[in-house]
Protein backbone atom coordinates (compact mmCIF):
# COMPACT_ATOMS: atom_id res chain seq x y z
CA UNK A 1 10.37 64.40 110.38
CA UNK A 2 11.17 66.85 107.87
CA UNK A 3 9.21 69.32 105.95
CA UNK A 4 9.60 71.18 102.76
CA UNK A 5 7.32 74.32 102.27
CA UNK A 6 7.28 75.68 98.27
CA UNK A 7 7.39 79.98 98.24
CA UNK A 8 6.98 81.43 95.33
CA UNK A 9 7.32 85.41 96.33
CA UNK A 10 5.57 87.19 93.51
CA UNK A 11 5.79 91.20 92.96
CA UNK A 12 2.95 92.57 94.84
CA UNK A 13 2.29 94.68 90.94
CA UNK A 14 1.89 91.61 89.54
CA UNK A 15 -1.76 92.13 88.85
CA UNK A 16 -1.21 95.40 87.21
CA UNK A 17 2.34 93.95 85.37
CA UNK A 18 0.37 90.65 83.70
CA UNK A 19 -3.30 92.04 84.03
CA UNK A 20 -5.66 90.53 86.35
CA UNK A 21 -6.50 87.34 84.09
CA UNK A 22 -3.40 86.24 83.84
CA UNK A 23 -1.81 86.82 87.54
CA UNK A 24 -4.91 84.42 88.35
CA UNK A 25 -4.01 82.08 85.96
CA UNK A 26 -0.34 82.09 87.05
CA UNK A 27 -1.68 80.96 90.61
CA UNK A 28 -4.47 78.61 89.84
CA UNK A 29 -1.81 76.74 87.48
CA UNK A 30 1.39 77.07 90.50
CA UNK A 31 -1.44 75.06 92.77
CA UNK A 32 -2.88 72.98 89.47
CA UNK A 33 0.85 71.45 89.08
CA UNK A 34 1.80 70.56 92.62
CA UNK A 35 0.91 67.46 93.47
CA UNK A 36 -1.98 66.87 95.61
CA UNK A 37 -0.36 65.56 98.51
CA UNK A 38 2.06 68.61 98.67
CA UNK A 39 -0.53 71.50 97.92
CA UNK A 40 -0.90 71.97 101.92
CA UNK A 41 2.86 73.23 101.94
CA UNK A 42 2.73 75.64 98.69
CA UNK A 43 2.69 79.13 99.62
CA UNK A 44 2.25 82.63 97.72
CA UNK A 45 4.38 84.86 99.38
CA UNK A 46 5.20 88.78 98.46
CA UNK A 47 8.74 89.58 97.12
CA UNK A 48 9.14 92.25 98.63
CA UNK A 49 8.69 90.68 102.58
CA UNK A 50 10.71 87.56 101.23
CA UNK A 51 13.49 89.02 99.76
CA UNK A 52 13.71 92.79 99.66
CA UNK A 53 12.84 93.10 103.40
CA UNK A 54 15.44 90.75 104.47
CA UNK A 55 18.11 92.67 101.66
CA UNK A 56 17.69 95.39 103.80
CA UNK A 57 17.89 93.91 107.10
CA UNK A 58 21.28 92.68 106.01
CA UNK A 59 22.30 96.02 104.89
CA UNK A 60 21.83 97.39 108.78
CA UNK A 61 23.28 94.19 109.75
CA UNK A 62 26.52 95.19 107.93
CA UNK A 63 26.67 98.56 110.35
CA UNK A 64 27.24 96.08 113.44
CA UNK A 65 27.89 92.71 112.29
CA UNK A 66 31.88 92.58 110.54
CA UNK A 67 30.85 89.04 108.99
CA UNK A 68 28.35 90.40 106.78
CA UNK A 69 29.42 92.05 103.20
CA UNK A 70 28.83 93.29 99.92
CA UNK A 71 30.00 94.41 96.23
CA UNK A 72 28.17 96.30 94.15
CA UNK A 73 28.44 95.00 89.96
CA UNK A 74 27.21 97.61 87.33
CA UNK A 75 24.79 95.91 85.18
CA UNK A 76 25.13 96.97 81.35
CA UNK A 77 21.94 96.28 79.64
């Protein structure tokens, strides 16, 4: 029986990037556009335990592990 659980990892600034109004809005309308039966498996989670947290993880990984690996890309804005 499988499952499929909706994350949306939001910056933990969001509230002081879009205001408080509007980072409630954001989450009352994320929940407002699921579908009822599916609302139980939407989730809020932080980007910085979702993503950044495990980014780093890897990065130690790399110190022991040989199949891990990376390359760093300038970005010109």
């Amino acid at each position: 029986m499988g499952r499929y659980n909706l994350v949306y990892s939001v910056d933990p600034r969001i509230q002081k990037m879009l205001g408080e109004d509007m980072a409630s809005t954001l989450i009352r309308r994320i929940y407002e556009f699921t579908p009822g039966e599916l609302s139980v498996f939407v989730r809020i989670g932080s980007l910085y335990h979702d993503c950044v947290e495990t980014f780093n993880q890897m990065l130690e990984d790399m110190q022991t592990e040989s199949f891990h690996s990376y390359n760093l890309k300038e970005i010109n804005t």
